[in-house]
Each structure stands twice: as structure tokens, then as C-alpha cells.
C-alpha atoms as a PDB file:
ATOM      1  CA  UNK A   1     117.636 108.831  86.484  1.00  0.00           C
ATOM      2  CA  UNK A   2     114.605 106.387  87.457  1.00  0.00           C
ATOM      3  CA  UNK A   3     115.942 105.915  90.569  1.00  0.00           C
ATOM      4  CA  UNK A   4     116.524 109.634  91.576  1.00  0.00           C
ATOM      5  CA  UNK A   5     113.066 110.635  90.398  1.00  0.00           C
ATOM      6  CA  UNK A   6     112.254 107.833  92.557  1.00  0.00           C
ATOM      7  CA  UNK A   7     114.248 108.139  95.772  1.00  0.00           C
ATOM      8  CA  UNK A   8     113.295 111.869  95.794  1.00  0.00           C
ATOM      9  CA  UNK A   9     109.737 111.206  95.299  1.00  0.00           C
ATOM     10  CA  UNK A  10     109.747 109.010  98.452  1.00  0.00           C
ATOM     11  CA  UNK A  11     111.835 110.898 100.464  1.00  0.00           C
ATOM     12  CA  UNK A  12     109.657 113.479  99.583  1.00  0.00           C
ATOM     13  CA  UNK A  13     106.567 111.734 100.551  1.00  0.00           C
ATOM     14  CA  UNK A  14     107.910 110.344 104.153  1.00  0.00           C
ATOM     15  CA  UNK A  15     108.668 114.870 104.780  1.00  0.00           C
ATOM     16  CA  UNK A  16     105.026 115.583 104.099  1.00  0.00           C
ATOM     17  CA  UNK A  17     103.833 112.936 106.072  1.00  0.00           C
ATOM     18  CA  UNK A  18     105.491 113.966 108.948  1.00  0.00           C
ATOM     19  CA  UNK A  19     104.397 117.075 108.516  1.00  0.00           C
ATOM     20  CA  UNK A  20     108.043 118.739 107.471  1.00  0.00           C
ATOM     21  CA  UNK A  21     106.621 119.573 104.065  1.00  0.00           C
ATOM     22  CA  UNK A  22     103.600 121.670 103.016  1.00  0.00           C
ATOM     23  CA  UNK A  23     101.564 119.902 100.190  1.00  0.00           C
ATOM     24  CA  UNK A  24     101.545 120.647  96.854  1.00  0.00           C
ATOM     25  CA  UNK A  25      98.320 122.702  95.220  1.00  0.00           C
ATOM     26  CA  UNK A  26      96.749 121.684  92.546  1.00  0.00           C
ATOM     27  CA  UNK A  27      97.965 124.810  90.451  1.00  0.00           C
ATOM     28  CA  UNK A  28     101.591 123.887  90.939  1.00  0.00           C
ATOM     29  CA  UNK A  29     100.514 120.415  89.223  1.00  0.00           C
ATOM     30  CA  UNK A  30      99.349 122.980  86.538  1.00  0.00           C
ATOM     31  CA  UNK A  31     102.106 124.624  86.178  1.00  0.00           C
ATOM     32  CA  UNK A  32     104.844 121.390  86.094  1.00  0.00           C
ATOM     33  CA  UNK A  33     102.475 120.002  83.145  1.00  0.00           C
ATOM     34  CA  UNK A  34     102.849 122.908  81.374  1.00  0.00           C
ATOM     35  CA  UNK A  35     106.498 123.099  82.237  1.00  0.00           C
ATOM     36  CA  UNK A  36     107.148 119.890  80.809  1.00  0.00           C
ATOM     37  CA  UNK A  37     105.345 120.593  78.019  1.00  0.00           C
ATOM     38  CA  UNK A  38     106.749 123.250  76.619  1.00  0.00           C
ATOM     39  CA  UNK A  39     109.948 121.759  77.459  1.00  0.00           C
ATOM     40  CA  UNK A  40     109.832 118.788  75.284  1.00  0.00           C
ATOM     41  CA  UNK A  41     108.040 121.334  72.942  1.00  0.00           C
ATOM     42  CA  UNK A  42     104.870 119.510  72.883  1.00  0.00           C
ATOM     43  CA  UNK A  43     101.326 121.087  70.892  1.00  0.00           C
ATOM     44  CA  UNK A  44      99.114 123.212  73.056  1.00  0.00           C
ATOM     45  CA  UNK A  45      96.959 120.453  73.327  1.00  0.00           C
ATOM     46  CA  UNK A  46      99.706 118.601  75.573  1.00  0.00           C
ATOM     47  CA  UNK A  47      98.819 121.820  78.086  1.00  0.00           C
ATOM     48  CA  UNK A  48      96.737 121.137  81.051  1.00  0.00           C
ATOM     49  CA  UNK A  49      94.493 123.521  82.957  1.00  0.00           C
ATOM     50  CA  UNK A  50      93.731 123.012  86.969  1.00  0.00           C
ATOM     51  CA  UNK A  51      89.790 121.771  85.908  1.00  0.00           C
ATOM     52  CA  UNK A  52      91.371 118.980  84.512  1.00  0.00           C
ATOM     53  CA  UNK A  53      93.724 118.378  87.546  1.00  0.00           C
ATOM     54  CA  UNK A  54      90.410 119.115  89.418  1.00  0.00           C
ATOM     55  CA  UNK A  55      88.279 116.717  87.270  1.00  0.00           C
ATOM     56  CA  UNK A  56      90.796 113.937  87.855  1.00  0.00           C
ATOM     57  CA  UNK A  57      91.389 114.404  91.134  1.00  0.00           C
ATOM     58  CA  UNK A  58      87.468 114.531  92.121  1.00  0.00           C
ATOM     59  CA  UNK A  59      87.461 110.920  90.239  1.00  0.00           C
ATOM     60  CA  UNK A  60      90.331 109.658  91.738  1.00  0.00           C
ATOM     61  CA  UNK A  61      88.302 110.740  95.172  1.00  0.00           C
ATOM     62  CA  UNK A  62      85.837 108.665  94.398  1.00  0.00           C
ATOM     63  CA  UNK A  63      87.364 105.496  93.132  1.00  0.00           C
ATOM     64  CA  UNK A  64      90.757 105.280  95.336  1.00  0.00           C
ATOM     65  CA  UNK A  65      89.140 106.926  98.623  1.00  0.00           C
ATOM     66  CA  UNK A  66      92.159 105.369 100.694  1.00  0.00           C
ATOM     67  CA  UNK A  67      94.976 106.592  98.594  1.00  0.00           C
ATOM     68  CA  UNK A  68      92.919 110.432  97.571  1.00  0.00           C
ATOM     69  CA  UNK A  69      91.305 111.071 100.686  1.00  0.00           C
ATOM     70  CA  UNK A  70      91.984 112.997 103.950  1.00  0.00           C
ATOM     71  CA  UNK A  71      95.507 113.453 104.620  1.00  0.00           C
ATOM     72  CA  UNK A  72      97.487 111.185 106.837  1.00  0.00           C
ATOM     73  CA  UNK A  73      96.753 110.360 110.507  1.00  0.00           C
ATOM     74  CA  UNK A  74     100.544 111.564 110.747  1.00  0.00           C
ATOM     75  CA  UNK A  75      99.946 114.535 109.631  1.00  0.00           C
ATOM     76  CA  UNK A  76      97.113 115.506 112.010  1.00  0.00           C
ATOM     77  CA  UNK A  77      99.282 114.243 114.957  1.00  0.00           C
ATOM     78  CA  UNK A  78     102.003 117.034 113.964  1.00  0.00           C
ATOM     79  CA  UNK A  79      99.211 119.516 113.568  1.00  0.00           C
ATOM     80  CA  UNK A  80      99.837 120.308 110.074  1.00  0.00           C
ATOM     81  CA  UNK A  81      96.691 120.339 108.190  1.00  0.00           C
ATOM     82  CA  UNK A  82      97.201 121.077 104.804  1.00  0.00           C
ATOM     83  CA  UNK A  83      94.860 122.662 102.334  1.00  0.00           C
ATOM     84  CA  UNK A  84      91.880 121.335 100.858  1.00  0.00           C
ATOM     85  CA  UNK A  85      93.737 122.328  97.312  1.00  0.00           C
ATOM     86  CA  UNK A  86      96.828 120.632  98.315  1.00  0.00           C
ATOM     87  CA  UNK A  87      98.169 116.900  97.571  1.00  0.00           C
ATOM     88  CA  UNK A  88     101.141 115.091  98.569  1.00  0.00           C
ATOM     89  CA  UNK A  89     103.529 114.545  96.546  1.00  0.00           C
ATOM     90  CA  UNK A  90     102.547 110.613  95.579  1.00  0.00           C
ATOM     91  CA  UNK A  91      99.418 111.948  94.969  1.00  0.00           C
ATOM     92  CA  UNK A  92     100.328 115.374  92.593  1.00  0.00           C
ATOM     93  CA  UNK A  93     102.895 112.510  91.140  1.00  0.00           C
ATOM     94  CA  UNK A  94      99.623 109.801  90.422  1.00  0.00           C
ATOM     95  CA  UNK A  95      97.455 112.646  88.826  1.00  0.00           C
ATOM     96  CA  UNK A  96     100.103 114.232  86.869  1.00  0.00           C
ATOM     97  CA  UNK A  97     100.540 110.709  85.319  1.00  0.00           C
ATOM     98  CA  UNK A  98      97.429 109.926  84.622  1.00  0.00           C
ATOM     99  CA  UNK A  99      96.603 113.402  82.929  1.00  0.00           C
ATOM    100  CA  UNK A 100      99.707 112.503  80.533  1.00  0.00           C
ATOM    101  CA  UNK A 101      97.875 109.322  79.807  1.00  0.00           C
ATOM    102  CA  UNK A 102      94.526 111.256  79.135  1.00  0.00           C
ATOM    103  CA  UNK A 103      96.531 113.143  77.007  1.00  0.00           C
ATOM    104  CA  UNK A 104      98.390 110.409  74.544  1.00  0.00           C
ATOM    105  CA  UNK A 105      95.430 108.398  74.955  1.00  0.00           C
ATOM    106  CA  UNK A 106      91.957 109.853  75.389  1.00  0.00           C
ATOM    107  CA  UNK A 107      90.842 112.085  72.190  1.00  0.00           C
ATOM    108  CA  UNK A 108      88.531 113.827  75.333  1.00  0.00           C
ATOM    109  CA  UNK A 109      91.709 115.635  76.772  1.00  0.00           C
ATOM    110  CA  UNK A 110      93.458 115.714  73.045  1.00  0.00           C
ATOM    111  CA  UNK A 111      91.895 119.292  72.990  1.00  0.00           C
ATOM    112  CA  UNK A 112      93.616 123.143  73.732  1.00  0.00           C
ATOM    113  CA  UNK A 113      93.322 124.290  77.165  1.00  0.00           C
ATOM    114  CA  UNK A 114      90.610 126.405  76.218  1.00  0.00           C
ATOM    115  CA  UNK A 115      88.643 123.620  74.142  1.00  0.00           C
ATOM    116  CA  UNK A 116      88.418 121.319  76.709  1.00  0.00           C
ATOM    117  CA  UNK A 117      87.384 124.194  79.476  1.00  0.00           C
ATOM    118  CA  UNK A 118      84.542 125.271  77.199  1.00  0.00           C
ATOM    119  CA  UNK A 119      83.460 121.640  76.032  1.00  0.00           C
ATOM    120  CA  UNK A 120      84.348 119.197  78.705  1.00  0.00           C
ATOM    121  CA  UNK A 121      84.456 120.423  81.940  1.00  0.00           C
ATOM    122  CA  UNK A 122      81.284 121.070  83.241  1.00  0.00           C
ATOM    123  CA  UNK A 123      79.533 118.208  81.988  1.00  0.00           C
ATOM    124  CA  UNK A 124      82.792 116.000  82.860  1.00  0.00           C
ATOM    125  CA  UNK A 125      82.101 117.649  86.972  1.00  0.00           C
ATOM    126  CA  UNK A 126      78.421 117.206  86.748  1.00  0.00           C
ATOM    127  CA  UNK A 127      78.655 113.952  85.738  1.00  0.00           C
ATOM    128  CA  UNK A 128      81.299 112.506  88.792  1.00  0.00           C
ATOM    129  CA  UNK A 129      79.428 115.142  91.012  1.00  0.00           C
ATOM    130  CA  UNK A 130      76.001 113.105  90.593  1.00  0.00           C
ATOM    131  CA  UNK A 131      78.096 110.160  91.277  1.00  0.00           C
ATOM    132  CA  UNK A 132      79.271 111.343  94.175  1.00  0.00           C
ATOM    133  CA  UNK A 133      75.790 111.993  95.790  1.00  0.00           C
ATOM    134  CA  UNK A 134      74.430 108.943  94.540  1.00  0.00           C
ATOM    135  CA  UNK A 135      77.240 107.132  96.464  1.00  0.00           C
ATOM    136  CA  UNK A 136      77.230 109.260  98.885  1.00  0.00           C
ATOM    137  CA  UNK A 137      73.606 108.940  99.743  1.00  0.00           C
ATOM    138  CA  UNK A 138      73.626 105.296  99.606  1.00  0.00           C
ATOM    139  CA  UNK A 139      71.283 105.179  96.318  1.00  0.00           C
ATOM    140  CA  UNK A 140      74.252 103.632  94.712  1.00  0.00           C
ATOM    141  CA  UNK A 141      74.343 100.592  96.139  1.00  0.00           C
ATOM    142  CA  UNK A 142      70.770 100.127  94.962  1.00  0.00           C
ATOM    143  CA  UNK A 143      71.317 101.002  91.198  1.00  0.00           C
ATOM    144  CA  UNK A 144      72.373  97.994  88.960  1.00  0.00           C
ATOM    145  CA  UNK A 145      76.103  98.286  88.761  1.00  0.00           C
ATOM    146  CA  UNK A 146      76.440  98.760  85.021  1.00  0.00           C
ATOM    147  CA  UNK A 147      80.361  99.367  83.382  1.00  0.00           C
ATOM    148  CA  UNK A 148      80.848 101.341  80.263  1.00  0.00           C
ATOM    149  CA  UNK A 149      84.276 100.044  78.710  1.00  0.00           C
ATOM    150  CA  UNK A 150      85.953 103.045  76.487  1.00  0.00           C
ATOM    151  CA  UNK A 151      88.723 101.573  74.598  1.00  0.00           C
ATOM    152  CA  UNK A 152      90.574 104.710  72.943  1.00  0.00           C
ATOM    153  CA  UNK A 153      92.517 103.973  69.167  1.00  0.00           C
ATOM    154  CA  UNK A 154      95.661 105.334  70.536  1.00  0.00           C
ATOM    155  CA  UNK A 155      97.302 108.743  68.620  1.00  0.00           C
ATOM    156  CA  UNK A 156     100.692 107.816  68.527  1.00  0.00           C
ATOM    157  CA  UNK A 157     102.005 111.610  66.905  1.00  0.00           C
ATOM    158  CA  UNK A 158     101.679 113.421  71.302  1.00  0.00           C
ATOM    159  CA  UNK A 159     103.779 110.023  72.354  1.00  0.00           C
ATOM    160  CA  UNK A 160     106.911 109.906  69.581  1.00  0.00           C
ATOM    161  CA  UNK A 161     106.402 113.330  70.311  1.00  0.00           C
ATOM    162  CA  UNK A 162     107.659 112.744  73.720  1.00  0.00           C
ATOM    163  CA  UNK A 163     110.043 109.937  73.171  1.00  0.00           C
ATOM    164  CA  UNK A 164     112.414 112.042  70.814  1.00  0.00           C
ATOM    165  CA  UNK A 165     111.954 114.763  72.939  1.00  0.00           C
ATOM    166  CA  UNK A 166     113.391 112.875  76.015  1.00  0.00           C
ATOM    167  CA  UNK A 167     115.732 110.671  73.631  1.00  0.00           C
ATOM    168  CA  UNK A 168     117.580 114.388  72.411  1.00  0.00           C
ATOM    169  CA  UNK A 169     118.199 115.382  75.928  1.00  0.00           C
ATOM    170  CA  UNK A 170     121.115 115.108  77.351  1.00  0.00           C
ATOM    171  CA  UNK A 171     121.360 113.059  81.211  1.00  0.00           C
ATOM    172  CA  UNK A 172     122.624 116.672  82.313  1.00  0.00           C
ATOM    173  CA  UNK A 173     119.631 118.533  81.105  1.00  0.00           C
ATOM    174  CA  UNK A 174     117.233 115.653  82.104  1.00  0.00           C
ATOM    175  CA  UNK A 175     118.649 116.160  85.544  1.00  0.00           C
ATOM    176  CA  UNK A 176     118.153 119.739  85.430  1.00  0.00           C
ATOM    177  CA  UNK A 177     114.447 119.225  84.319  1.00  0.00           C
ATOM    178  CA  UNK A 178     113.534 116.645  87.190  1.00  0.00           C
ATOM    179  CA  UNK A 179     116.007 119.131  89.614  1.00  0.00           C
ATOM    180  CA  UNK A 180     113.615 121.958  88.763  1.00  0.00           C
ATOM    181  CA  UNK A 181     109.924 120.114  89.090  1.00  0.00           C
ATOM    182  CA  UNK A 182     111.235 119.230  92.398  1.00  0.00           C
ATOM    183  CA  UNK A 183     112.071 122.800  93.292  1.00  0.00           C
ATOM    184  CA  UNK A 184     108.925 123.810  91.289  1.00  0.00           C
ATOM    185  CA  UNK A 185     106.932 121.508  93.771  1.00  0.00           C
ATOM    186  CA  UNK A 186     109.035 123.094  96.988  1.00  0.00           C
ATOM    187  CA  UNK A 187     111.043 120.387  97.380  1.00  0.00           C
ATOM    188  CA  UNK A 188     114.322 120.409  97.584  1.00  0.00           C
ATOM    189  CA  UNK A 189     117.391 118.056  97.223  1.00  0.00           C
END
């Protein structure tokens, strides 16, 4: 199954590059999350909203400019300019798995949709937003670099979740789940 997921996601990748594909927006990111979620019948705090594909994505900007930034010089040769809302699919893949992380791991994104959108958003955006100038104006580079470590005691209840979840499917319906994120993301076989 690995390998399909994988072959898929790189052929995939190499069609949106070349400008055969259209990107894939933020709120389709959404809306596989939440697929997958209520899938493996996971709590509502397994949900995800688009601030927190937003929130992630904004960091992931910022730290991994090369892999998060503008879209492909390939892509601009073939005229296809995609969306500022859209990501390819290596990218929708990356933030997708790192929100699941957040998720099993961080007690910050452990919340409902609705919790975290009324408690954590804004000052989550303000907070990489005032990075973002700072770097961007160059007063960055003339702060002390100082690192906060966060080491998070890890819930294990989201991630057994998960595991017996996947363990009780059959390879047929784990197929059909991975067949329909792909369609979900426009992308067919």
C-alpha cells in the first residue's frame, strides 16, 4: 500500500509541476483531514479547520522557504500559475502530516475545531506574522537567536486510536480510502 500512496504521490507531483495538474487548496487539505477522521472514527478533536492548515503552512513558509515557497520555475514556463491558496501535492501531503503530528502530539491542537479557532489562532498568526516582518525587515538577523525547546508528554489514547483503526481495515477498504483522497485531491489514477 506504501508504495502506491507513494508512486501516486510522485506521479502526482511530476503532473503539477509540469503544469498538467491544478494545485490543491488549502480547504481540500481540510476536508481529507476530516475525511480521514471520521473514517477511522477519530474524536472531534482529531478534526482540523483551514486556520490550522493556514497556521502551519505560514510556518512552514518561513522555515522551509525552498520547499513552501513560490511554485516551480516549471510551472511558470507552462504558464500555469496556480493560486495563492493552492499547494502541490508534496506540499498538501507535508502539512497534512505534520497537522496529524500536532494532533497525537501537541496538547495545543488536542482541542475541537472550534476550541482551537477561538483560543489559538489568532495569537498562534500574530505570533509567526511578527516573525515574518522581523525577518523580513532584516531586524532578525540582529536579535540574539534564542530557541525555545517544547518537548510534549505524548497522549497515546488519538494514536492507538489510529492504529486499530487502520489495523481493522481491510487492504480493499484501505485502497478505497487512499483511491478516494486522491480523487478528493483531483487526482486521478
Amino acid at each position: 500500500m506504501r508504495e502506491i500512496v507513494e508512486s501516486r504521490l510522485v506521479q502526482s507531483e511530476m503532473n503539477y509541476r509540469l503544469g498538467r495538474n491544478p494545485g490543491i487548496k488549502e480547504t481540500t487539505v481540510v476536508e481529507i483531514g476530516n475525511t480521514l477522521a471520521d473514517k477511522l472514527k477519530l474524536p472531534e478533536s482529531a478534526h482540523i479547520t483551514v486556520h490550522q492548515v493556514e497556521v502551519l503552512r505560514l510556518g512552514m513558509e518561513l522555515s522551509m522557504p525552498s520547499f513552501m515557497g513560490n511554485a516551480a520555475p516549471e510551472i511558470e514556463k507552462v504558464g500555469a500559475h496556480p493560486e495563492a491558496s493552492e499547494l502541490s501535492p508534496a506540499q498538501a501531503t507535508q502539512i497534512l502530516l505534520v497537522l496529524i503530528d500536532q494532533k497525537i502530539i501537541n496538547p495545543e491542537y488536542q482541542l475541537s475545531p472550534e476550541e482551537w479557532e477561538k483560543t489559538k489562532y489568532q495569537p498562534e498568526m500574530d505570533r509567526l506574522l511578527e516573525y515574518k516582518k522581523l525577518k523580513d525587515s532584516g531586524e532578525l538577523a540582529k536579535t540574539k537567536p534564542h530557541a525555545v525547546l517544547t518537548a510534549y508528554a505524548s497522549k497515546d489514547e488519538l494514536r492507538t486510536q489510529i492504529s486499530k483503526a487502520v489495523s481493522e481495515m481491510s487492504l480493499t477498504d484501505g485502497l478505497d480510502l487512499v483511491n478516494q483522497v486522491f480523487s478528493m485531491a483531483g487526482f486521478s489514477k
